[in-house]
C-alpha atoms as a PDB file:
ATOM      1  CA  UNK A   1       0.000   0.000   0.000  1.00  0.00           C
ATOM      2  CA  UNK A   2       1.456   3.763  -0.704  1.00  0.00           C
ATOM      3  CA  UNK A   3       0.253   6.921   0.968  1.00  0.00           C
ATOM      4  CA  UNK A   4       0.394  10.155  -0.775  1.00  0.00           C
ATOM      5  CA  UNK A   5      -0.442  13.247   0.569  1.00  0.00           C
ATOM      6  CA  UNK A   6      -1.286  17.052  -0.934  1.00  0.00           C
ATOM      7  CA  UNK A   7      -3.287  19.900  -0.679  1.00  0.00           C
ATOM      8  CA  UNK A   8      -5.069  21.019  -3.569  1.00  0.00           C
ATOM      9  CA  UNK A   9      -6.359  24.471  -4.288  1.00  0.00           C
ATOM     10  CA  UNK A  10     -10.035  24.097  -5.499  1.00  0.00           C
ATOM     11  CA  UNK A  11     -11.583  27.296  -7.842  1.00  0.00           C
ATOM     12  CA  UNK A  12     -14.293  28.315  -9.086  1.00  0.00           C
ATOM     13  CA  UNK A  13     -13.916  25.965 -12.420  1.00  0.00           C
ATOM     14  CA  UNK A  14     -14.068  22.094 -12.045  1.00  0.00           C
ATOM     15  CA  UNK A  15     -10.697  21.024 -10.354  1.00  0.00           C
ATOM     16  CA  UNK A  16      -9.193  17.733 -10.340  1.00  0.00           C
ATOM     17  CA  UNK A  17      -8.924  16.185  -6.949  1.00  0.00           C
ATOM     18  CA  UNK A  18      -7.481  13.118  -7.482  1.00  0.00           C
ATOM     19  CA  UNK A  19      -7.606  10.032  -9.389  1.00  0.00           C
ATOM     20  CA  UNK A  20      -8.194   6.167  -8.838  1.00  0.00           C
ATOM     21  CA  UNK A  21      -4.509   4.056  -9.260  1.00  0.00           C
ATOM     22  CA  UNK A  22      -4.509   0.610 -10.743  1.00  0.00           C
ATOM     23  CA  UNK A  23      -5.847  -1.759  -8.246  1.00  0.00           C
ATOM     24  CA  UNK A  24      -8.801   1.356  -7.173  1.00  0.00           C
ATOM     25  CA  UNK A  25      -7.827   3.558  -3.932  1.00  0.00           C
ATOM     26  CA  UNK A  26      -9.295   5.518  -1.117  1.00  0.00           C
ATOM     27  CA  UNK A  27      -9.070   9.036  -1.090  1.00  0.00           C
ATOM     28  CA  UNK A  28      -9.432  10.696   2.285  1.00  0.00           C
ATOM     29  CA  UNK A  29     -10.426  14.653   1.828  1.00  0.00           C
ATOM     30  CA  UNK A  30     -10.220  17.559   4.901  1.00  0.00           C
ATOM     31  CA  UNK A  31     -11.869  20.888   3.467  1.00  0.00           C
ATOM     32  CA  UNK A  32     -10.255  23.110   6.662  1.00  0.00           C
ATOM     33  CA  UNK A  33     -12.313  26.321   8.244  1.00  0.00           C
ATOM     34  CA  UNK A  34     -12.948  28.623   5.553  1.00  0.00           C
ATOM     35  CA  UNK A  35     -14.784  31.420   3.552  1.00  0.00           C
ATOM     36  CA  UNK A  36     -15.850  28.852   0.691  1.00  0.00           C
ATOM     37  CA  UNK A  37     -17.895  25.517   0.637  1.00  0.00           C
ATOM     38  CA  UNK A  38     -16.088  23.016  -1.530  1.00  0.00           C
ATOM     39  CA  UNK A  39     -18.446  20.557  -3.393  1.00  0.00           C
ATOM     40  CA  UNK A  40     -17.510  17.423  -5.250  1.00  0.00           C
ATOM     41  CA  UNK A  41     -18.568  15.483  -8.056  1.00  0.00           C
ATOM     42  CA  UNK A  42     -17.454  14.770 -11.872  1.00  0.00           C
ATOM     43  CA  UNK A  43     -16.189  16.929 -14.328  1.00  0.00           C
ATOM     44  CA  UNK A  44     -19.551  18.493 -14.615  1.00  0.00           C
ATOM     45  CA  UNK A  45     -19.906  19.294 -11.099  1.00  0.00           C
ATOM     46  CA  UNK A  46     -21.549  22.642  -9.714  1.00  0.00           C
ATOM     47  CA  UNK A  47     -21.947  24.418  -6.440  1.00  0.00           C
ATOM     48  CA  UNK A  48     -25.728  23.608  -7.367  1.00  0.00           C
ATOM     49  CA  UNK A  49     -25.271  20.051  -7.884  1.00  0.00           C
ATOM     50  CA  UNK A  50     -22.035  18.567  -6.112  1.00  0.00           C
ATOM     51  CA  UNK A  51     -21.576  16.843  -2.932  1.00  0.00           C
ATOM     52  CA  UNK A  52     -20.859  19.906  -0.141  1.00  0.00           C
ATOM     53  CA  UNK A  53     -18.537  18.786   2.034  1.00  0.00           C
ATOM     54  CA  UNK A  54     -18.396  19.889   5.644  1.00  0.00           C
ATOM     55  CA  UNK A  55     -15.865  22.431   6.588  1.00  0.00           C
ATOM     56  CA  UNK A  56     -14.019  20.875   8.935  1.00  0.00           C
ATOM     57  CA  UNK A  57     -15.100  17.358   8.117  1.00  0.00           C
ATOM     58  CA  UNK A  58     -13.359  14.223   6.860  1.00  0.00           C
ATOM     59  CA  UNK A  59     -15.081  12.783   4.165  1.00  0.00           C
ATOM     60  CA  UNK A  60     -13.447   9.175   2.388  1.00  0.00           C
ATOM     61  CA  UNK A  61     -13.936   7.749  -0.853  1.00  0.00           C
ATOM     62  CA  UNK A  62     -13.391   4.952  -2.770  1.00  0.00           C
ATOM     63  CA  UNK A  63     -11.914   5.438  -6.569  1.00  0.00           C
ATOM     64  CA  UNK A  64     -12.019   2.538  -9.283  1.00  0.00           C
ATOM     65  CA  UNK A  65      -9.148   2.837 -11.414  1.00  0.00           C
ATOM     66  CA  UNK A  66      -9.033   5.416 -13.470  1.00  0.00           C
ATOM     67  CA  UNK A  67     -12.360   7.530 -12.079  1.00  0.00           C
ATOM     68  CA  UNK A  68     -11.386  11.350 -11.255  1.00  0.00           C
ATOM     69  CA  UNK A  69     -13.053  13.258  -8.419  1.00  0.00           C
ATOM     70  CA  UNK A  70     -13.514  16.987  -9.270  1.00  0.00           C
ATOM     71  CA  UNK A  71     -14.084  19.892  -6.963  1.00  0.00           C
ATOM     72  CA  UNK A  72     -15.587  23.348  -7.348  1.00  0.00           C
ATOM     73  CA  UNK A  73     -16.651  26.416  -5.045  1.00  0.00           C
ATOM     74  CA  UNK A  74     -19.118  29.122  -5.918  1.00  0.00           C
ATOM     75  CA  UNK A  75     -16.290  31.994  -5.989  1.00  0.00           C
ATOM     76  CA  UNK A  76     -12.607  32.647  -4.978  1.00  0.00           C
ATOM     77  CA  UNK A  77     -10.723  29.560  -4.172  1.00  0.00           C
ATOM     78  CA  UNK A  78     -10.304  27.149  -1.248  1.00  0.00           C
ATOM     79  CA  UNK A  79      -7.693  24.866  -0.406  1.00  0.00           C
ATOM     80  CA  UNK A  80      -8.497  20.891   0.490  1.00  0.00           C
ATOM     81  CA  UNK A  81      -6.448  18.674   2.172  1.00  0.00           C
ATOM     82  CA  UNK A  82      -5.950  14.651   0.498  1.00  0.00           C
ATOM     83  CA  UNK A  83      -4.567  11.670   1.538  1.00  0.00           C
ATOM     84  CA  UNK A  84      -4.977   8.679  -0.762  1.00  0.00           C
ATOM     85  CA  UNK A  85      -3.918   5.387  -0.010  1.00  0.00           C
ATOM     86  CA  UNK A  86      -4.041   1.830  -1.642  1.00  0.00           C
ATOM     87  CA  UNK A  87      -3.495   0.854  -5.334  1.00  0.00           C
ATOM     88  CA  UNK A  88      -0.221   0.528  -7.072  1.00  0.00           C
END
């Protein structure tokens, strides 16, 4: 298993947040205290129809290989913490 960690500055156009390694992965996300609400989704995601996550929260997912988890927020930018683990 490999670990990798970053933070990732999320704007107000669909951002990539990661992406599933061979073998699928989890990907652990921490939006920190903030002035914007960072939501989640595809590559068509919205404010108005991605998953918000929680400032503060930690939220995990599961990738497939290959799938790519996008971000967006409604103006500026915020930054989001990731952690993804498993897959080769």
């Amino acid at each position: 298993m490999s670990l990798e960690s970053s933070s990732v500055t999320i704007g107000t156009s669909a951002t990539v947040i990661a992406t599933g390694k061979t073998g699928a992965s989890w990907v652990y996300l921490h939006a920190p205290t903030g002035a914007n609400t960072v939501y989640i989704g595809p590559s068509t995601v919205t404010a108005a129809t991605g998953l918000e996550l929680p400032k503060g929260a930690l939220q995990t997912f599961w990738l497939a290989e290959a799938d790519v988890l996008y971000g967006i927020v409604a103006s500026s930018t915020q930054p989001l913490m990731v952690l993804k683990s498993g897959g080769r």
